[in-house]
Protein backbone atom coordinates (compact mmCIF):
# COMPACT_ATOMS: atom_id res chain seq x y z
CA UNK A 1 -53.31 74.32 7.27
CA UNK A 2 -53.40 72.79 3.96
CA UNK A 3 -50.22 71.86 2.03
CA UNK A 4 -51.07 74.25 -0.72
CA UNK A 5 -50.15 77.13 1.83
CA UNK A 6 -47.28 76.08 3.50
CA UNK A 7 -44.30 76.69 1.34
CA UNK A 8 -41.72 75.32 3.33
CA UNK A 9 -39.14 73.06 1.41
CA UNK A 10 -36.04 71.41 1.62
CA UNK A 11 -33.47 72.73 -0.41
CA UNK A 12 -33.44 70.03 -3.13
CA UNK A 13 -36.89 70.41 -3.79
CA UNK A 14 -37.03 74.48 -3.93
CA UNK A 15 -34.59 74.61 -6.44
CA UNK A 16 -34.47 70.79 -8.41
CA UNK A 17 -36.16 73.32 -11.40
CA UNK A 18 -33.52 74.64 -12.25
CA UNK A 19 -31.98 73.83 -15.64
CA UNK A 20 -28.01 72.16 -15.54
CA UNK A 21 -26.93 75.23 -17.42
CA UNK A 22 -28.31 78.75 -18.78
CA UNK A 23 -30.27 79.65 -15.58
CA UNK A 24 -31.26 83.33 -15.38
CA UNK A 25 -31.75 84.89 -11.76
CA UNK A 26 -31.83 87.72 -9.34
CA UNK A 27 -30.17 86.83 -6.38
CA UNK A 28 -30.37 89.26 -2.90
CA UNK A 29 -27.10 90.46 -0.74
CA UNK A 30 -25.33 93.05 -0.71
CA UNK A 31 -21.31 92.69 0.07
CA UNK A 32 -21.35 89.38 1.93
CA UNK A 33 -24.37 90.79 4.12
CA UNK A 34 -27.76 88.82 3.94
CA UNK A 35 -26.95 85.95 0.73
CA UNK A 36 -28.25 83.29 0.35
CA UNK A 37 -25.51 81.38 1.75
CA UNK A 38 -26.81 77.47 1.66
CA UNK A 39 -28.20 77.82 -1.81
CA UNK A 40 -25.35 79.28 -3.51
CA UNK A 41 -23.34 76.13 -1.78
CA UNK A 42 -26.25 74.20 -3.22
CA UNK A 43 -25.48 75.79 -7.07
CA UNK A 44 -22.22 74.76 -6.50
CA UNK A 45 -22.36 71.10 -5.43
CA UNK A 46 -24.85 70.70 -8.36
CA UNK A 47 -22.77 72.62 -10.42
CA UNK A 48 -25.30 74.53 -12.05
CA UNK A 49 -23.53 76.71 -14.88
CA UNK A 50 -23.66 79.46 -17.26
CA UNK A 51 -25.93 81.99 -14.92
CA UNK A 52 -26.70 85.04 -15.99
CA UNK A 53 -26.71 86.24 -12.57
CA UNK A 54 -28.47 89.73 -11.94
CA UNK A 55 -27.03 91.16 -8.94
CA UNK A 56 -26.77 94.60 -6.85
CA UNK A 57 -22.80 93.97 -7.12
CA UNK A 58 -20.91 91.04 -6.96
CA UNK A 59 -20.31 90.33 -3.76
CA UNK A 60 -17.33 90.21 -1.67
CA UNK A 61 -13.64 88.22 -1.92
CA UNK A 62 -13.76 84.81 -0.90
CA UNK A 63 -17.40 84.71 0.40
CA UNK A 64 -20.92 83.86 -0.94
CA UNK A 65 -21.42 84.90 -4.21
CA UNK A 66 -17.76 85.10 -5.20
CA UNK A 67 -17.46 80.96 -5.41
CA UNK A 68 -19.60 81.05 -8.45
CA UNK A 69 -17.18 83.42 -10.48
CA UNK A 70 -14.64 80.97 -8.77
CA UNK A 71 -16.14 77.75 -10.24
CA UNK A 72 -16.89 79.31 -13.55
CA UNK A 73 -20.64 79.19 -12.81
CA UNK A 74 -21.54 82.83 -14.32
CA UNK A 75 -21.41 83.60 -17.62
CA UNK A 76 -22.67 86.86 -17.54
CA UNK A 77 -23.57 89.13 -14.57
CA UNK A 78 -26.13 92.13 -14.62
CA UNK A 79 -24.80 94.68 -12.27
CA UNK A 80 -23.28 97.97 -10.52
CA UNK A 81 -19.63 96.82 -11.75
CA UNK A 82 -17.26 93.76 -10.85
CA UNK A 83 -15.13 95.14 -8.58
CA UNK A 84 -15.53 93.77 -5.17
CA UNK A 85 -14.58 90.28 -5.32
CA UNK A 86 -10.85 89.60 -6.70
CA UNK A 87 -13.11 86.64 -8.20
CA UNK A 88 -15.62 88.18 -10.72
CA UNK A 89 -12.69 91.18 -11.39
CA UNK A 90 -10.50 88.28 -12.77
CA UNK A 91 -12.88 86.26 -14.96
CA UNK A 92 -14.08 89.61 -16.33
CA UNK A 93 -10.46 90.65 -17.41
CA UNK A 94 -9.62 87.64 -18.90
CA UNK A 95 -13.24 87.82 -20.84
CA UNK A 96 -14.59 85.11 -19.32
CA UNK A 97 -17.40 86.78 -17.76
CA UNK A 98 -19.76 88.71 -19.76
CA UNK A 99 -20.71 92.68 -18.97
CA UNK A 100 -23.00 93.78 -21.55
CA UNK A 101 -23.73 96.91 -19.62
CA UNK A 102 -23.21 98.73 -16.35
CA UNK A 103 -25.87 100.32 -14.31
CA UNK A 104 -25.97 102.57 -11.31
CA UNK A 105 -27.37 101.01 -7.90
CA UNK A 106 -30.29 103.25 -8.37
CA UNK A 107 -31.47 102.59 -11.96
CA UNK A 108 -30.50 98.80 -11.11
CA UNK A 109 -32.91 98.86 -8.42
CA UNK A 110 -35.50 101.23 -9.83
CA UNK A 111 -35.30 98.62 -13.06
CA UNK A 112 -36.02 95.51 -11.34
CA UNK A 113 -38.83 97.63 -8.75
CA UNK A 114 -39.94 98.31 -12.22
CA UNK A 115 -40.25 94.31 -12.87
CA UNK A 116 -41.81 93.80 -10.00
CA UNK A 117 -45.04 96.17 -10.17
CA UNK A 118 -45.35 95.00 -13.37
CA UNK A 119 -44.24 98.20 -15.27
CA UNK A 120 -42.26 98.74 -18.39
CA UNK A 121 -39.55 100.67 -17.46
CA UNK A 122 -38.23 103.36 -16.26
CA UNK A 123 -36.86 107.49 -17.04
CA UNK A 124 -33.33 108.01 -15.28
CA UNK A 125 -31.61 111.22 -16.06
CA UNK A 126 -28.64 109.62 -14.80
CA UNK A 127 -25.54 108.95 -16.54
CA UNK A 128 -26.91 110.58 -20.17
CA UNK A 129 -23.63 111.77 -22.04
CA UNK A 130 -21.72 109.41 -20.03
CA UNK A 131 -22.95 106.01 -19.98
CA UNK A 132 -24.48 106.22 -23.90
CA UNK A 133 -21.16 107.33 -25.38
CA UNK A 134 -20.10 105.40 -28.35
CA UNK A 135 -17.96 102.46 -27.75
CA UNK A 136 -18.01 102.47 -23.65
CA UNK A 137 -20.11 99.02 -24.18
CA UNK A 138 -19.14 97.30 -27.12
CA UNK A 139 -21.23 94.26 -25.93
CA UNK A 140 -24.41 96.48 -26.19
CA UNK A 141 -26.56 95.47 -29.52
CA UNK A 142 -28.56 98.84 -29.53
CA UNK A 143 -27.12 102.18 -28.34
CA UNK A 144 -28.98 103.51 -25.21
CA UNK A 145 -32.43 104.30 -25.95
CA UNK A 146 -32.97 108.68 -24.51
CA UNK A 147 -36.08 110.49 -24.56
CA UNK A 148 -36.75 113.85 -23.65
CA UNK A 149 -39.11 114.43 -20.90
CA UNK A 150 -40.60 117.77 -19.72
CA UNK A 151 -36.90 119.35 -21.61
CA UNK A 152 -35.04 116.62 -18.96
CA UNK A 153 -32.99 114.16 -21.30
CA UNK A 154 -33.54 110.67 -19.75
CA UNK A 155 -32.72 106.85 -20.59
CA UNK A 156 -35.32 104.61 -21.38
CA UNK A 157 -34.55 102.14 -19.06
CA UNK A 158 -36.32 99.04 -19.18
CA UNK A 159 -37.86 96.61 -16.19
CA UNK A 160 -36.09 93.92 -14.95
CA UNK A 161 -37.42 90.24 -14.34
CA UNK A 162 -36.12 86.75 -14.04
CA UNK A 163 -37.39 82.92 -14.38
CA UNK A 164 -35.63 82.68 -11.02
CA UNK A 165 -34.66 84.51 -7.95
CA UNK A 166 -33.14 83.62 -5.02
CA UNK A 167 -32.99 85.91 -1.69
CA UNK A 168 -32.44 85.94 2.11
CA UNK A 169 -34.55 87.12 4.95
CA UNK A 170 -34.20 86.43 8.41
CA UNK A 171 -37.65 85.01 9.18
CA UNK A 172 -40.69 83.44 7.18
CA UNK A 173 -44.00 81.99 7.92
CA UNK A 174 -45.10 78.68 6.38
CA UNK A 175 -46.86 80.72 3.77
CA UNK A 176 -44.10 82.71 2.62
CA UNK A 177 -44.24 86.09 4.79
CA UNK A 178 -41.01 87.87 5.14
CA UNK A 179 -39.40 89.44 7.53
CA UNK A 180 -35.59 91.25 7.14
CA UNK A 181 -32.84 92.53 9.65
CA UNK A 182 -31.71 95.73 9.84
CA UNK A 183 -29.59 96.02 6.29
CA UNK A 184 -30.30 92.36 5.19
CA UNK A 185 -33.72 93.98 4.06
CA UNK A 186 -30.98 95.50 1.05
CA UNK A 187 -32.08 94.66 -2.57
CA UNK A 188 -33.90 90.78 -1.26
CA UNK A 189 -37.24 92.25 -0.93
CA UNK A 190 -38.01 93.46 -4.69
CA UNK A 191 -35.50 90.71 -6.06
CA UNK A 192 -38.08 88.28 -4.55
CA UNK A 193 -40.64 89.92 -6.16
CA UNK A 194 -39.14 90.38 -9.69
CA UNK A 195 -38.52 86.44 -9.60
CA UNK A 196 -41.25 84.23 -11.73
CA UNK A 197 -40.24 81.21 -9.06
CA UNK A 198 -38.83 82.83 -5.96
CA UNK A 199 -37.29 81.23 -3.12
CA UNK A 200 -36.13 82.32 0.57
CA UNK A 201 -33.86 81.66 2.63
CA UNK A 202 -34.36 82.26 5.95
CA UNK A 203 -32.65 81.84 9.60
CA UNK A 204 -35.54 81.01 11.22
CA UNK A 205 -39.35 79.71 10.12
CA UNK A 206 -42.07 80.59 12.30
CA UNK A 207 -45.91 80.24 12.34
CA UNK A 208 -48.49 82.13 10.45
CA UNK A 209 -49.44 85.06 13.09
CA UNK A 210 -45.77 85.48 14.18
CA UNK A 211 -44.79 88.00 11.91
CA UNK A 212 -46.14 91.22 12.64
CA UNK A 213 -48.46 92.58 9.83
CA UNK A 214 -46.16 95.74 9.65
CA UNK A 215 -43.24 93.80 9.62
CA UNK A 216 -43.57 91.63 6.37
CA UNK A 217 -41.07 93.05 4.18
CA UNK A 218 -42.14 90.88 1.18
CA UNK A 219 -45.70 89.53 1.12
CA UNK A 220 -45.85 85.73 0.75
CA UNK A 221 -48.05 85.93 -2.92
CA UNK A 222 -44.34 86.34 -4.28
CA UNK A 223 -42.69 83.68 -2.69
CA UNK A 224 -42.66 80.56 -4.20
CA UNK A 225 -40.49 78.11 -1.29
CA UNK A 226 -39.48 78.67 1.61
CA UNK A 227 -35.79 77.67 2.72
CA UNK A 228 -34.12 76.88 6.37
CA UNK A 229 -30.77 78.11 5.63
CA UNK A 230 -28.21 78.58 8.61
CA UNK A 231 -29.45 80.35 12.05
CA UNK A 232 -28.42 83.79 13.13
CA UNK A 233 -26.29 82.58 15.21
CA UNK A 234 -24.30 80.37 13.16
CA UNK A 235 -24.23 83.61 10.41
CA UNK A 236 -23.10 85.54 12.88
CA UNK A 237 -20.12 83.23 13.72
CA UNK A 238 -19.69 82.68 9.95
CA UNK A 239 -19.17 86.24 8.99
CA UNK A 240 -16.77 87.10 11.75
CA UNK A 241 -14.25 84.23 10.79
CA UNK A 242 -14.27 85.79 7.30
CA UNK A 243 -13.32 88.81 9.04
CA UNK A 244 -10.64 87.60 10.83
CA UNK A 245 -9.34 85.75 8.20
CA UNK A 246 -8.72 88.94 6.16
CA UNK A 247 -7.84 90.96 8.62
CA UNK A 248 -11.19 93.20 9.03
CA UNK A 249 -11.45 91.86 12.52
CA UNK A 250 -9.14 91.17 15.44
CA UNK A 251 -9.89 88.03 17.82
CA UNK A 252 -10.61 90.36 20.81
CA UNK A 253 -13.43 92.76 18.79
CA UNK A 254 -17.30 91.92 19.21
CA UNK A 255 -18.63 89.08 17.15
CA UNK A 256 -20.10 90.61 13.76
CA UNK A 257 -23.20 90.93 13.37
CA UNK A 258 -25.09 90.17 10.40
């Protein structure tokens, strides 16, 4: 196999692009479930600041995503709302975190599916009278953009991309092929695709073949490196300590899994 198609890299070298400070990126999960837990340490230990960090929601309390509103590492985050990690609700009330605008799950995904087949945008119906009314967004430089369609009022919602994108799947081949877990498949497939330079990180690496054809959840064309991040089992064991630690979880329960 020539080195052109095998993606796999370590850490360092997937993600050494990316600028000290004013980075731009999707990144996959969805409440603690299926991040990208070893690069996010890695943004951390490099201390990589000032993300705008586009999201499906922020995460969850003292887990994953949440150390980078910890460390001050996000200046602004794209997303459903702040409210799941004590983390990103506190530098957002203190106005330390920039919200330009909120979006529903659906148009959030449907505008960054929208990035990644290469379309302009999208119509949502949703939220018109409620989400356009003067003043709910004072960060917002134009007021939401409505057209009427077929005598259905809708926002002109426009597709989302990124310079950079980081997501999780459980297994890739050297060339990039994904495969995803139950509910890790979440937002990480068209985040990976929305990303100019994508990279995954992944439990396990496997051989070209492995991955039934049916089975790749996000075609390696999109991926740009390919990650070994923590096994399943050591996931596993990391997201049921969380959940003992909070209380989610007592000591006799099944281990989580991810």
């Amino acid at each position: 196999m020539s080195k052109l198609s095998n993606k796999v890299m370590t850490i360092d070298e997937a993600l050494s692009c990316l600028p000290q400070s004013g980075a731009r990126m999707l990144m996959g999960g969805f409440v603690g479930a299926s991040e990208p837990t070893c690069c996010i340490n890695w943004l951390i230990e490099h201390g990589i600041r000032d993300i705008t960090l586009i999201t499906n929601e922020p995460g969850l309390s003292g887990f994953g995503r949440a150390k980078l509103y910890e460390q001050g590492l996000v200046r602004e985050i794209i997303s459903s709302h702040v409210g799941t990690t004590e983390e990103s609700t506190l530098k957002y009330l203190e106005g330390s975190l920039k919200v330009e605008q909120y979006f529903p799950m659906g148009t959030l995904a449907e505008k960054v599916r929208a990035g990644a087949m290469g379309l302009g945008g999208v119509l949502v119906p949703v939220g018109v009278g409620i989400l356009d009314q003067p003043g709910l967004f004072p960060d917002l430089e134009q007021p939401k953009q409505v057209l009427n369609v077929n005598g259905m009022d809708c926002f002109v919602e426009p597709a989302i991309r990124a310079p950079f994108s980081i997501i999780k799947a459980w297994r890739a081949d050297t060339m990039g092929n994904l495969e995803f877990r139950y509910t890790g498949l979440n937002c990480n497939a068209i985040y990976g695709m929305a990303g100019d330079y994508t990279v995954a990180e992944v439990e396990e690496i496997v051989p070209v073949g492995a991955i039934p054809p049916e089975r790749v959840g996000c075609p390696g064309p999109f991926i740009n490196a390919v990650v070994q991040g923590l096994s399943l089992e050591e996931h596993n064991e990391l997201y049921r300590q969380h959940w003992l630690k909070i209380g989610k979880l007592k000591a006799e329960d099944e281990e989580v899994r991810a």
